[in-house]
PDB file of N, CA and C in Angstrom:
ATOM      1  N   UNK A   1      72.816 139.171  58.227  1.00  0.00           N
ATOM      2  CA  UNK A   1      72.842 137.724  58.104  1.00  0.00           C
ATOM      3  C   UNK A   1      73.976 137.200  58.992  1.00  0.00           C
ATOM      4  N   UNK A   2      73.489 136.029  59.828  1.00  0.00           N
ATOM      5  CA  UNK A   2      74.312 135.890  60.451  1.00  0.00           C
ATOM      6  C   UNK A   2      75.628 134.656  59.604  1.00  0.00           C
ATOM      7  N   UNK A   3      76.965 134.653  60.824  1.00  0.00           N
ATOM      8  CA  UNK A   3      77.767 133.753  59.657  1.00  0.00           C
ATOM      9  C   UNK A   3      77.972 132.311  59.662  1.00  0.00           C
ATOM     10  N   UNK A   4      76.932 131.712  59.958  1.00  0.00           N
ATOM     11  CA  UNK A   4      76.491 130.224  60.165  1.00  0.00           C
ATOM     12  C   UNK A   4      75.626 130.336  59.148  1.00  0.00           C
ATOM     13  N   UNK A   5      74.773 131.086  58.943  1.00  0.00           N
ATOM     14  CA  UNK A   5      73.920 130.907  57.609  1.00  0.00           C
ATOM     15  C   UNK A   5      74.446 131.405  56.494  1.00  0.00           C
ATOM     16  N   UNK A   6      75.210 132.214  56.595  1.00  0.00           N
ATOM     17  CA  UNK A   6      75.799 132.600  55.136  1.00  0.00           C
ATOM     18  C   UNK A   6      76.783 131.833  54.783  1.00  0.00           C
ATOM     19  N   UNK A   7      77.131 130.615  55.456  1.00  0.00           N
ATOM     20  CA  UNK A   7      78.538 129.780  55.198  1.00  0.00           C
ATOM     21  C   UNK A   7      77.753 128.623  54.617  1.00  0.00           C
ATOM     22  N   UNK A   8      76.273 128.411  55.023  1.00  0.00           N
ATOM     23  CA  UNK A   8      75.232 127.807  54.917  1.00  0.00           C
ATOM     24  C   UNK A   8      75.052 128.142  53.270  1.00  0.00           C
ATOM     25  N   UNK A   9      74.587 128.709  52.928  1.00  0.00           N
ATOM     26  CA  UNK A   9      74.092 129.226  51.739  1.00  0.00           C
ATOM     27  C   UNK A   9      75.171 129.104  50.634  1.00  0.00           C
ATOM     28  N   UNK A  10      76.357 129.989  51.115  1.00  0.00           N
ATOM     29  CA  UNK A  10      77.674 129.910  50.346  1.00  0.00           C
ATOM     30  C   UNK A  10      77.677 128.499  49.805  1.00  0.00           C
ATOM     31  N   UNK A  11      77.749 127.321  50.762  1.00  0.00           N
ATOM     32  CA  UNK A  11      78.208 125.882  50.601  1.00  0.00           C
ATOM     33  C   UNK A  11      77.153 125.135  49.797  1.00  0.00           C
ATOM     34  N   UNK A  12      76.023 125.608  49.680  1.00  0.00           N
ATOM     35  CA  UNK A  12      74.820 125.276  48.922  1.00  0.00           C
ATOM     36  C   UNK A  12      75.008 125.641  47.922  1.00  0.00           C
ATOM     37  N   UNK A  13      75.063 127.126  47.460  1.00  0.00           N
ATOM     38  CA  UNK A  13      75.487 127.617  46.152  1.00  0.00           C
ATOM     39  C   UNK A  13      76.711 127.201  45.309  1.00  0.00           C
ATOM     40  N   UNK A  14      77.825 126.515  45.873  1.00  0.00           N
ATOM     41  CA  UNK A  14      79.014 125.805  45.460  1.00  0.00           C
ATOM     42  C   UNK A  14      78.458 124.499  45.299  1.00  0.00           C
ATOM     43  N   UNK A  15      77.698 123.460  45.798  1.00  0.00           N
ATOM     44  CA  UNK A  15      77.379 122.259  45.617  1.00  0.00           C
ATOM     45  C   UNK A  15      78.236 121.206  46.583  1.00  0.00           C
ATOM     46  N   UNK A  16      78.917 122.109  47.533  1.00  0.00           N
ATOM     47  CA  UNK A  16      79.717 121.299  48.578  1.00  0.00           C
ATOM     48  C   UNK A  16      78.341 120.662  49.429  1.00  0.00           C
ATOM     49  N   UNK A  17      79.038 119.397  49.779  1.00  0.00           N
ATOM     50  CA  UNK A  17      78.297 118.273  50.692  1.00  0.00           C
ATOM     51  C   UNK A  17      77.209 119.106  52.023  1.00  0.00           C
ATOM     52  N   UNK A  18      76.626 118.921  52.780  1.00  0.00           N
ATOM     53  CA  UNK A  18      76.434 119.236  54.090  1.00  0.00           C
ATOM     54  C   UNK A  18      77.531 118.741  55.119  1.00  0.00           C
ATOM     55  N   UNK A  19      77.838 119.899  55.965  1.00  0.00           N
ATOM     56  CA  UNK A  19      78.656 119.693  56.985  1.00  0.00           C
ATOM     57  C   UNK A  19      77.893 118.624  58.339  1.00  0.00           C
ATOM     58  N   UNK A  20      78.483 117.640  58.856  1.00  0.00           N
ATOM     59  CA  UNK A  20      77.773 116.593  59.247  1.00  0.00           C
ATOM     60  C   UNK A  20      77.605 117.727  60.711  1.00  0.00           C
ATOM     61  N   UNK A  21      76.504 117.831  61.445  1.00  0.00           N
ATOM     62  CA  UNK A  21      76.633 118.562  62.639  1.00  0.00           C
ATOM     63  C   UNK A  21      77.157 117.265  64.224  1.00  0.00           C
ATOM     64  N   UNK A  22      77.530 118.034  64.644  1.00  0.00           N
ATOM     65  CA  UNK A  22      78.175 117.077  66.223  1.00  0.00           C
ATOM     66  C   UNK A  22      77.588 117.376  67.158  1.00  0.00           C
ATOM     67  N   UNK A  23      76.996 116.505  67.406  1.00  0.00           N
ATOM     68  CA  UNK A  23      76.525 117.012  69.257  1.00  0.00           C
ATOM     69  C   UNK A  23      77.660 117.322  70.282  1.00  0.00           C
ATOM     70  N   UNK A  24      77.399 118.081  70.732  1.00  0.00           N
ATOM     71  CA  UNK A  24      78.241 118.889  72.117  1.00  0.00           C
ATOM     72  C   UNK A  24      78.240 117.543  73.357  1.00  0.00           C
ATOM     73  N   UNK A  25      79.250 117.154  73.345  1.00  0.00           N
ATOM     74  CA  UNK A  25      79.505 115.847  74.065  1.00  0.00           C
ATOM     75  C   UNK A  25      79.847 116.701  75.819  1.00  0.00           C
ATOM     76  N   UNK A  26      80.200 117.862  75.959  1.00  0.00           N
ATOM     77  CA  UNK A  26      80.159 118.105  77.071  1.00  0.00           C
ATOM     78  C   UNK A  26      79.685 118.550  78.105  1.00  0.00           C
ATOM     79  N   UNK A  27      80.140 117.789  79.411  1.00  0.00           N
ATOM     80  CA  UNK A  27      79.498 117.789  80.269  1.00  0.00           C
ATOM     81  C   UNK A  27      80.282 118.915  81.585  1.00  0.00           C
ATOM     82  N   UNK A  28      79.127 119.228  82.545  1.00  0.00           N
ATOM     83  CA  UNK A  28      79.654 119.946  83.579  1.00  0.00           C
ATOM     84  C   UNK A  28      80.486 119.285  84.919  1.00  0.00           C
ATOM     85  N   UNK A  29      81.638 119.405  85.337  1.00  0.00           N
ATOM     86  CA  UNK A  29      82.381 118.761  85.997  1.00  0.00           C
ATOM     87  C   UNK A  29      81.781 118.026  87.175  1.00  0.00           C
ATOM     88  N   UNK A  30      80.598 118.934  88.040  1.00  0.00           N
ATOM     89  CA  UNK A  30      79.672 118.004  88.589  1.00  0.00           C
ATOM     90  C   UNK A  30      78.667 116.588  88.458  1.00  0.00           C
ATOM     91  N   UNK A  31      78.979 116.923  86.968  1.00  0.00           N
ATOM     92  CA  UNK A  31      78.303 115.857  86.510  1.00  0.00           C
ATOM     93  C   UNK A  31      78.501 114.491  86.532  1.00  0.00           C
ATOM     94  N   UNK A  32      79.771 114.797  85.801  1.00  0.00           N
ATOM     95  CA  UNK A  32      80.770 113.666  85.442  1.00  0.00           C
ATOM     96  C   UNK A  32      81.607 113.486  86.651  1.00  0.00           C
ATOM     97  N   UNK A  33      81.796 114.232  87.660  1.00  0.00           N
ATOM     98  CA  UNK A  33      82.658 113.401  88.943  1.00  0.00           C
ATOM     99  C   UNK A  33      82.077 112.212  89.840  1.00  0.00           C
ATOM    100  N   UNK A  34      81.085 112.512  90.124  1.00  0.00           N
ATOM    101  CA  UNK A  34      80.900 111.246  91.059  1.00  0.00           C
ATOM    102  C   UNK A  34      80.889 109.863  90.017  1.00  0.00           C
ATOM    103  N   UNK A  35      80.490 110.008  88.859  1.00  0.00           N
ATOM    104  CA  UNK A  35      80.620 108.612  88.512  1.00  0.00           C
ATOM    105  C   UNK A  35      82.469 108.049  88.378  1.00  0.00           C
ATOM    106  N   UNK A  36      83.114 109.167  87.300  1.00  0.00           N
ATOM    107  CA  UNK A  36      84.640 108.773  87.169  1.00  0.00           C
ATOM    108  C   UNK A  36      85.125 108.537  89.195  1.00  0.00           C
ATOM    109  N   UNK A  37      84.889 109.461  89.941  1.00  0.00           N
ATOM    110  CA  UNK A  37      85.467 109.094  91.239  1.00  0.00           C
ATOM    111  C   UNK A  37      85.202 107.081  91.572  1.00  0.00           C
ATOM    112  N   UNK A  38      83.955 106.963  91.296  1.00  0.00           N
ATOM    113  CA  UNK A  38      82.941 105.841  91.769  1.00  0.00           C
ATOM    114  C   UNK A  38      83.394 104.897  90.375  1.00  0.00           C
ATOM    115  N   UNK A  39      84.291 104.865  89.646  1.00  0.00           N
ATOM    116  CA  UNK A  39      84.898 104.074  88.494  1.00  0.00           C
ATOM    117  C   UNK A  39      86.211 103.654  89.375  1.00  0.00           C
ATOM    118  N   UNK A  40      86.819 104.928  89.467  1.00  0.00           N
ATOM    119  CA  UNK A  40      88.110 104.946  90.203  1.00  0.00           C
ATOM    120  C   UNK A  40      88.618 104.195  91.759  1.00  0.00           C
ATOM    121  N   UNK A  41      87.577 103.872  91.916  1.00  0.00           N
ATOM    122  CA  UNK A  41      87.239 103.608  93.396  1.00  0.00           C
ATOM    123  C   UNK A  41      88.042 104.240  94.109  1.00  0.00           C
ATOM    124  N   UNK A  42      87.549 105.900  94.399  1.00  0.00           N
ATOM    125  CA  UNK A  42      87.746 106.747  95.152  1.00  0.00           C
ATOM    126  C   UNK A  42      86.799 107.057  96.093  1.00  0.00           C
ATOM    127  N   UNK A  43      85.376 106.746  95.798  1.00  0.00           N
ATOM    128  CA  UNK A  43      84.407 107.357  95.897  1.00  0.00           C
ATOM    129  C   UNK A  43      84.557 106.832  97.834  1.00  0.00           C
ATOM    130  N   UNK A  44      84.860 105.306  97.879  1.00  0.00           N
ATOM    131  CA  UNK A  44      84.671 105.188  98.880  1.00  0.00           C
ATOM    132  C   UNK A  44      85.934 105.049  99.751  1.00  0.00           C
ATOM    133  N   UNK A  45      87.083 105.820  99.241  1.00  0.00           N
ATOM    134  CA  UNK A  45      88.387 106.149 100.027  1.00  0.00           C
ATOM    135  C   UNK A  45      88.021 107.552 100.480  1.00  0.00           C
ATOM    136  N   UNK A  46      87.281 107.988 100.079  1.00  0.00           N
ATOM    137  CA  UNK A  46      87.111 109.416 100.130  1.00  0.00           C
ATOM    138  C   UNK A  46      86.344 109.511 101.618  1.00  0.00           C
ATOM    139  N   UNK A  47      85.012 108.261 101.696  1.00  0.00           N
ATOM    140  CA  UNK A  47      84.073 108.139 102.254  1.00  0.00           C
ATOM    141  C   UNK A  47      85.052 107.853 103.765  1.00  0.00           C
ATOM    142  N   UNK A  48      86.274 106.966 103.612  1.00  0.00           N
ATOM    143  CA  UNK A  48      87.025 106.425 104.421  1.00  0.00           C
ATOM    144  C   UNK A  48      88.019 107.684 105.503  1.00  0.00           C
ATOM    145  N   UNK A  49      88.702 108.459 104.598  1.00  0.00           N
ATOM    146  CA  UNK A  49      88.872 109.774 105.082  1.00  0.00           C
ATOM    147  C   UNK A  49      87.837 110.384 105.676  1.00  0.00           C
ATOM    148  N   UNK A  50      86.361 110.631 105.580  1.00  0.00           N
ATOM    149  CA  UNK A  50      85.700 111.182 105.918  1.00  0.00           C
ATOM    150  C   UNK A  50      85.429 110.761 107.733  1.00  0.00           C
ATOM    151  N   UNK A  51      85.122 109.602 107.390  1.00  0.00           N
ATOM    152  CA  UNK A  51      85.068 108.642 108.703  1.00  0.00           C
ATOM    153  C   UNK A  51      86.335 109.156 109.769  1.00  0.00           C
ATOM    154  N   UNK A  52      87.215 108.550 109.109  1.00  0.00           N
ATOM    155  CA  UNK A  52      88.717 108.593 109.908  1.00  0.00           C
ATOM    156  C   UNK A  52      88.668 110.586 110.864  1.00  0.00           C
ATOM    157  N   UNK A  53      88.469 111.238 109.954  1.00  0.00           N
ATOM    158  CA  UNK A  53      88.595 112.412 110.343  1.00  0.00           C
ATOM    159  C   UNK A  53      88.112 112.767 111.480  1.00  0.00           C
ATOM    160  N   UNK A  54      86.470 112.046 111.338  1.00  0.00           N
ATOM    161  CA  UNK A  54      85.253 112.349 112.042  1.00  0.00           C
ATOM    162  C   UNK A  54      85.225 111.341 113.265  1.00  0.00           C
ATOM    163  N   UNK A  55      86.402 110.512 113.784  1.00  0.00           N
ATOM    164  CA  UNK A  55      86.172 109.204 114.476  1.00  0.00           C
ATOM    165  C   UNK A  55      86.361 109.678 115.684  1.00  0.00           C
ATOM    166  N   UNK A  56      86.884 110.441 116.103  1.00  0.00           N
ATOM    167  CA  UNK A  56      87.339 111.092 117.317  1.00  0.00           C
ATOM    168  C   UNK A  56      86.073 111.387 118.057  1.00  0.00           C
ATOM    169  N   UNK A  57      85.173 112.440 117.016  1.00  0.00           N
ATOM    170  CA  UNK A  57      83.622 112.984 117.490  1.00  0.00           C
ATOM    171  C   UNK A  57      82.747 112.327 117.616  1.00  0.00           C
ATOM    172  N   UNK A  58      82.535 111.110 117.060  1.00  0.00           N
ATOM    173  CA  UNK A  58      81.495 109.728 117.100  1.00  0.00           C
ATOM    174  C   UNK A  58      81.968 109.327 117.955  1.00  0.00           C
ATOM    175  N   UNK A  59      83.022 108.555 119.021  1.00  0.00           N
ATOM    176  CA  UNK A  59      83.526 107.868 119.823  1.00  0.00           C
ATOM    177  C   UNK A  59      83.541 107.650 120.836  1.00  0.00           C
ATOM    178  N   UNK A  60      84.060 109.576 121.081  1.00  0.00           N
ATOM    179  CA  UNK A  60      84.959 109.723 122.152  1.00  0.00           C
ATOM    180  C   UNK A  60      86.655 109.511 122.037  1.00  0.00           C
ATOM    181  N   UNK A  61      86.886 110.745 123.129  1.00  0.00           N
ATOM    182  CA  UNK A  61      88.749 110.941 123.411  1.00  0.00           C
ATOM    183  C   UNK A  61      88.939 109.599 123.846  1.00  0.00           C
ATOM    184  N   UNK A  62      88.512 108.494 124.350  1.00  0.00           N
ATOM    185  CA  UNK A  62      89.592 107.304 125.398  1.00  0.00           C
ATOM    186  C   UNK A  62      89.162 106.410 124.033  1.00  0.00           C
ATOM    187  N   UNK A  63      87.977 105.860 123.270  1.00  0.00           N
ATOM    188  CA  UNK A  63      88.308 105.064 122.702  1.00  0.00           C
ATOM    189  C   UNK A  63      89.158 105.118 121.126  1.00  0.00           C
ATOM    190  N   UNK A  64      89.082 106.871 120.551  1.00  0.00           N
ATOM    191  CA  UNK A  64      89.566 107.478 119.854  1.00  0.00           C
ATOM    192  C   UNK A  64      91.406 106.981 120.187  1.00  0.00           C
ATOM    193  N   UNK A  65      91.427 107.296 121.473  1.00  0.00           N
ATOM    194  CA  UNK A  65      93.455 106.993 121.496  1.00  0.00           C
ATOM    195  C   UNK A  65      93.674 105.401 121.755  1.00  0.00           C
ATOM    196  N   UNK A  66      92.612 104.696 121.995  1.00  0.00           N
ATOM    197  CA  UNK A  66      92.972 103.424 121.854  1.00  0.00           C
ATOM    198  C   UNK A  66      92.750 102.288 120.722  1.00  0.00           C
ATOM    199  N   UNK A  67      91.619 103.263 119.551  1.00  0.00           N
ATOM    200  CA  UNK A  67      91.334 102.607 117.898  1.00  0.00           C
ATOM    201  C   UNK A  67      91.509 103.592 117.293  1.00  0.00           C
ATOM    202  N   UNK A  68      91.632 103.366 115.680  1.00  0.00           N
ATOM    203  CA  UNK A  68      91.883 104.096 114.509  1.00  0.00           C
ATOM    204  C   UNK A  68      91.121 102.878 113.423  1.00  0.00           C
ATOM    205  N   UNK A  69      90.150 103.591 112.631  1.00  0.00           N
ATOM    206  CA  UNK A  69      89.434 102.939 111.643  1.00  0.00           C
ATOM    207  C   UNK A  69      90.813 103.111 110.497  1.00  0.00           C
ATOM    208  N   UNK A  70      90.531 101.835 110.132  1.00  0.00           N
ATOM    209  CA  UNK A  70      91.506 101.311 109.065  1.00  0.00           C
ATOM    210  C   UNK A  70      90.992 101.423 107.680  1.00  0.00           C
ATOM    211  N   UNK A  71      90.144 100.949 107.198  1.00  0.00           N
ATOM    212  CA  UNK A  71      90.042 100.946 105.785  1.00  0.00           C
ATOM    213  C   UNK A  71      88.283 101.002 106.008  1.00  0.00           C
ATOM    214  N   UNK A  72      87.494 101.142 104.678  1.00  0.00           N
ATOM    215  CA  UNK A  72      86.427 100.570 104.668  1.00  0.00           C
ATOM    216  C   UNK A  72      86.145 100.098 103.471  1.00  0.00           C
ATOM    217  N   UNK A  73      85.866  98.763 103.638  1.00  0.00           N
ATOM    218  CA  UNK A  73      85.632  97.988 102.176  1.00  0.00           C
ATOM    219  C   UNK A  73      83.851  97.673 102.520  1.00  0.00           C
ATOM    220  N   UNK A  74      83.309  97.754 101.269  1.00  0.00           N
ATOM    221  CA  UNK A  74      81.959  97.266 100.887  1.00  0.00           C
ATOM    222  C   UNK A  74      81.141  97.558 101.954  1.00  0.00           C
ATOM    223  N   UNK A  75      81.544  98.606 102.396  1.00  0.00           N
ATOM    224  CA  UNK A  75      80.414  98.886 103.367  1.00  0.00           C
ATOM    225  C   UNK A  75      81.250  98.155 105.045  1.00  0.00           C
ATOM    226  N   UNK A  76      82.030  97.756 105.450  1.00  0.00           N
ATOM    227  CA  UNK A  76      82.394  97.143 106.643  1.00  0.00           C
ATOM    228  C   UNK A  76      83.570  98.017 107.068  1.00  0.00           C
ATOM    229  N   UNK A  77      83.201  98.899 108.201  1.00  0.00           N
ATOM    230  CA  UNK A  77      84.324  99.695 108.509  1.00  0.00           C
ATOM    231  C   UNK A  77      85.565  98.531 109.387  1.00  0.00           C
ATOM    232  N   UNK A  78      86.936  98.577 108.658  1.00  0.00           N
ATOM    233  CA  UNK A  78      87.569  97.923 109.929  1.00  0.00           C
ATOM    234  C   UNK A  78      88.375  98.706 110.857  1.00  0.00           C
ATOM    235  N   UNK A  79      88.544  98.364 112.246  1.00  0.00           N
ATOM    236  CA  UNK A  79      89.245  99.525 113.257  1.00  0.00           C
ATOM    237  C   UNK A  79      89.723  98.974 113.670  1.00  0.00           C
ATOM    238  N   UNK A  80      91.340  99.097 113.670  1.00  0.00           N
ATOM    239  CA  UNK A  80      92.528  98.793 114.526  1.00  0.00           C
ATOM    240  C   UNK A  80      92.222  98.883 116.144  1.00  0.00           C
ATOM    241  N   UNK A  81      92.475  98.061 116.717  1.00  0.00           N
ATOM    242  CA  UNK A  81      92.338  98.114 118.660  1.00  0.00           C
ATOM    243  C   UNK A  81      93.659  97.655 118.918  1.00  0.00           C
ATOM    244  N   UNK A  82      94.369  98.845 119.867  1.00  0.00           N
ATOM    245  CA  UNK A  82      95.481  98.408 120.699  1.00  0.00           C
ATOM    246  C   UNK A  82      95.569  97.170 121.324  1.00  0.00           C
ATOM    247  N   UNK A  83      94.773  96.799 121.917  1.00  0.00           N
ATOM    248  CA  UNK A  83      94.748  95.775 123.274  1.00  0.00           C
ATOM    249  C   UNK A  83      93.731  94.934 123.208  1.00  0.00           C
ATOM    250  N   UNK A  84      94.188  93.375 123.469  1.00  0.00           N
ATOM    251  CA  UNK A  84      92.983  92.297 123.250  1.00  0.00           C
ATOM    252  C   UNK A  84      91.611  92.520 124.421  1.00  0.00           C
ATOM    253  N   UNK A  85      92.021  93.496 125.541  1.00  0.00           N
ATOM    254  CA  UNK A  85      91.231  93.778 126.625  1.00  0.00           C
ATOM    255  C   UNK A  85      90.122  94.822 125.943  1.00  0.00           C
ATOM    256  N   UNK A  86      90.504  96.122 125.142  1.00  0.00           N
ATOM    257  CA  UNK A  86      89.616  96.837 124.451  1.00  0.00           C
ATOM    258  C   UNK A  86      89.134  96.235 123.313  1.00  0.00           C
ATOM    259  N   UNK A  87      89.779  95.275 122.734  1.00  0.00           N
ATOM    260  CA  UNK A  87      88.961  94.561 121.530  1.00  0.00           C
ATOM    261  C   UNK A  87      87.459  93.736 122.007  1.00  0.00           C
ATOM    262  N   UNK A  88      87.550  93.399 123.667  1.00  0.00           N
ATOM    263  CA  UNK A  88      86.638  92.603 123.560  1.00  0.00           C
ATOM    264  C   UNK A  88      85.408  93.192 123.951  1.00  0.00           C
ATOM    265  N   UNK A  89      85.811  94.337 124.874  1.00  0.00           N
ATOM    266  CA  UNK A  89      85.488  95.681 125.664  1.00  0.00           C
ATOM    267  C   UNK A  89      84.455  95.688 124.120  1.00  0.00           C
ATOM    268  N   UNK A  90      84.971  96.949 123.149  1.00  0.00           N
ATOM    269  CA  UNK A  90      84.490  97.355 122.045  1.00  0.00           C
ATOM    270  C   UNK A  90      83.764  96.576 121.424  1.00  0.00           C
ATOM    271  N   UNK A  91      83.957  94.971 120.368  1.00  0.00           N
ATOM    272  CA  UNK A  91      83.032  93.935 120.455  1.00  0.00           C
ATOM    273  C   UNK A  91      81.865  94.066 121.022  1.00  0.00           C
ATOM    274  N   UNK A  92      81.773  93.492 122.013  1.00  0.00           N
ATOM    275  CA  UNK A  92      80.650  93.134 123.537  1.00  0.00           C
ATOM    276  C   UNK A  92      79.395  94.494 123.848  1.00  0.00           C
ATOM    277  N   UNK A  93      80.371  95.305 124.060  1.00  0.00           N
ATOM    278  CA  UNK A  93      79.785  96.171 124.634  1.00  0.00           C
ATOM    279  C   UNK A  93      79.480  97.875 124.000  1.00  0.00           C
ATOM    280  N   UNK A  94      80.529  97.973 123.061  1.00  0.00           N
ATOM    281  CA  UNK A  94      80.745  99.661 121.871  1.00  0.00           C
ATOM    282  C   UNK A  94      80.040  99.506 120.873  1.00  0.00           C
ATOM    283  N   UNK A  95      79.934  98.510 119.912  1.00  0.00           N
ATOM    284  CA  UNK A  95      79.852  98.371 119.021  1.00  0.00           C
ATOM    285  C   UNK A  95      78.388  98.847 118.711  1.00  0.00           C
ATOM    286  N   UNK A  96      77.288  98.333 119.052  1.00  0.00           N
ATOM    287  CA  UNK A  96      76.382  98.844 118.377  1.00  0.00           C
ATOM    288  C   UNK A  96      75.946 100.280 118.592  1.00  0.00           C
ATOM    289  N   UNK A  97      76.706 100.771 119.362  1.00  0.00           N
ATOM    290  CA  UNK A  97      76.306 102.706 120.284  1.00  0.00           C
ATOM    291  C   UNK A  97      77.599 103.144 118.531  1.00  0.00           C
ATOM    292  N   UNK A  98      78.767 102.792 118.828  1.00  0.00           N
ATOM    293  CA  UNK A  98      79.165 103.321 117.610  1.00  0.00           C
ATOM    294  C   UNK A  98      78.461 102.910 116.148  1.00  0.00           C
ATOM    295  N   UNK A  99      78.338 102.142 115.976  1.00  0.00           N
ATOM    296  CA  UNK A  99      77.790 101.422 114.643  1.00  0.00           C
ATOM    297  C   UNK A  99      76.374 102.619 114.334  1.00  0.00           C
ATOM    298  N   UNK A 100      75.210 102.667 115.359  1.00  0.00           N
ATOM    299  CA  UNK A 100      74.356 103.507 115.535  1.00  0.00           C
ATOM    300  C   UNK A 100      74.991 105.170 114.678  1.00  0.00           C
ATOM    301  N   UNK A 101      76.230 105.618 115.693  1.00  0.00           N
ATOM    302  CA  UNK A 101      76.532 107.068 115.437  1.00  0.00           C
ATOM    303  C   UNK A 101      76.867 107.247 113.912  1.00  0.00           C
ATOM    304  N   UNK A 102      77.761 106.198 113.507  1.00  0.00           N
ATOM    305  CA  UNK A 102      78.271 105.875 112.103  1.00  0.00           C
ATOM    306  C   UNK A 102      77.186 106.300 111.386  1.00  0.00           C
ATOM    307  N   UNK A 103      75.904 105.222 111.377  1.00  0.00           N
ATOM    308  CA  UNK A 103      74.895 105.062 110.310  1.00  0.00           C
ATOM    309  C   UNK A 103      74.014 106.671 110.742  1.00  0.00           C
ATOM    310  N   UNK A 104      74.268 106.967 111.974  1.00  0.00           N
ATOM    311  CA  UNK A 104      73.545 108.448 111.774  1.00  0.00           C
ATOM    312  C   UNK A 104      73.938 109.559 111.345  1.00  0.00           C
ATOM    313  N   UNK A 105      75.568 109.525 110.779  1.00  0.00           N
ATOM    314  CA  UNK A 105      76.100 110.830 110.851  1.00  0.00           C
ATOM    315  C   UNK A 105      76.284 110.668 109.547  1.00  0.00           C
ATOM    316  N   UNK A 106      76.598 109.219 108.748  1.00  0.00           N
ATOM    317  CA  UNK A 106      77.133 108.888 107.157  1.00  0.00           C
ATOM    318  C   UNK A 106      75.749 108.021 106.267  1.00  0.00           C
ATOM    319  N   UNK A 107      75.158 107.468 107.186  1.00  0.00           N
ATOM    320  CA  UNK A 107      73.751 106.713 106.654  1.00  0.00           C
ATOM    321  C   UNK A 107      74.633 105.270 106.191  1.00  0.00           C
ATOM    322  N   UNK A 108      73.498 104.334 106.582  1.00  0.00           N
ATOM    323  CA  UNK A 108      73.475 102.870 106.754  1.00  0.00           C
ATOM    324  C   UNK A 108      74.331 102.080 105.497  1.00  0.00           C
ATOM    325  N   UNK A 109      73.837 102.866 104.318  1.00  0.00           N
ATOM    326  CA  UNK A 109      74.604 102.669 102.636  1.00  0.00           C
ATOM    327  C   UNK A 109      76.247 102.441 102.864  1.00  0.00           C
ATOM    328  N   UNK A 110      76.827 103.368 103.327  1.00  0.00           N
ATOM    329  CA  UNK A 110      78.056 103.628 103.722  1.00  0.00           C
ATOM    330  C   UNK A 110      78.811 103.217 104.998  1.00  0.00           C
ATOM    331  N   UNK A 111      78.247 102.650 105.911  1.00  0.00           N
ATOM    332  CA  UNK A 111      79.024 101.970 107.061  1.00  0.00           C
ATOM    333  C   UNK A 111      77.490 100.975 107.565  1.00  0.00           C
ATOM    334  N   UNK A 112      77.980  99.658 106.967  1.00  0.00           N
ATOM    335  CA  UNK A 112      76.505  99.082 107.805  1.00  0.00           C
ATOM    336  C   UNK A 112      77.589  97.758 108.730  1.00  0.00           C
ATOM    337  N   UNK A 113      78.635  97.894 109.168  1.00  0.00           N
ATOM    338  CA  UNK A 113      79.255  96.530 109.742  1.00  0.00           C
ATOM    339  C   UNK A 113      80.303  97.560 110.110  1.00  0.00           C
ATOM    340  N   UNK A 114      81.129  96.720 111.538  1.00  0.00           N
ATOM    341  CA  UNK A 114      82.084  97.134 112.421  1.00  0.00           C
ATOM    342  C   UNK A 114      82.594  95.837 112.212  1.00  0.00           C
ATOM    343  N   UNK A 115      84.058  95.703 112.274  1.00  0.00           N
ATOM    344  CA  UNK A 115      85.095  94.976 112.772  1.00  0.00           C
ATOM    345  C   UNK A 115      86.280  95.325 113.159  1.00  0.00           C
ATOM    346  N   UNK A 116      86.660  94.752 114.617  1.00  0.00           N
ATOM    347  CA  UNK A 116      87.798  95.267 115.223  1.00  0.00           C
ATOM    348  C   UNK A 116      88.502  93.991 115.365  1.00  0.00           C
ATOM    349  N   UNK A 117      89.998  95.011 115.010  1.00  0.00           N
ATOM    350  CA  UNK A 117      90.953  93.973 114.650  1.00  0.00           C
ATOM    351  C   UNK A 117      92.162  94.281 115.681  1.00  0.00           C
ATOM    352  N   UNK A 118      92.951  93.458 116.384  1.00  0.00           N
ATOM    353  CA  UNK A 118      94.260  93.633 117.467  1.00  0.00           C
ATOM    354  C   UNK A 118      95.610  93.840 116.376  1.00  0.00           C
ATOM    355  N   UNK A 119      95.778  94.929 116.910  1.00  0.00           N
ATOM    356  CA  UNK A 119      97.279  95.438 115.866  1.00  0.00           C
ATOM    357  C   UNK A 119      97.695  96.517 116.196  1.00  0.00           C
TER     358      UNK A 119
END
């Protein structure tokens, strides 16, 4: 007999109450991370690092040493530009060849807007 049923029986034969049973509230750490990250609003600092890391390889070396993506809020990556000459450069003429690489390498959900900022 096993000793869940004989503690069972025992507690029956005494006239003690039933033990109320608990559901197993836990979960596997995969489970529960993306939402607590995505509470925390990590989910999309994380997404932001990812970018930043990867900006060099989407770009290119010359526009890589002359921007650095800054933050990304709600989906709008913003990127620091050295010089009002590459801001307008990038604007005009980069923007949708990068914007393109962005949404192909991270998908449209996660970077759907460019803005470059002089700083």
């Amino acid at each position: 007999m096993n000793a869940a049923l004989r503690a069972a029986v025992i507690a029956e034969w005494r006239g003690l109450p039933e033990a109320k049973h608990r559901p197993d509230k836990w979960k596997a750490p995969v489970d529960v991370l993306p939402s607590l990250m995505q509470k925390l609003g990590l989910a999309e600092r994380l997404q932001a690092e990812e970018i930043t890391s990867a900006w060099q390889a989407i770009v290119g070396e010359f526009i890589a040493s002359h921007s650095a993506p800054v933050s990304l809020r709600e989906g709008v990556l913003y990127v620091r530009v050295l010089q009002p000459a590459l801001h307008y450069q990038f604007e005009t003429i980069s923007k949708a060849e990068i914007l393109r690489k962005l949404k192909q390498r991270f998908g449209g959900r996660i970077v759907r807007d460019l803005r470059f900022r002089i700083g």
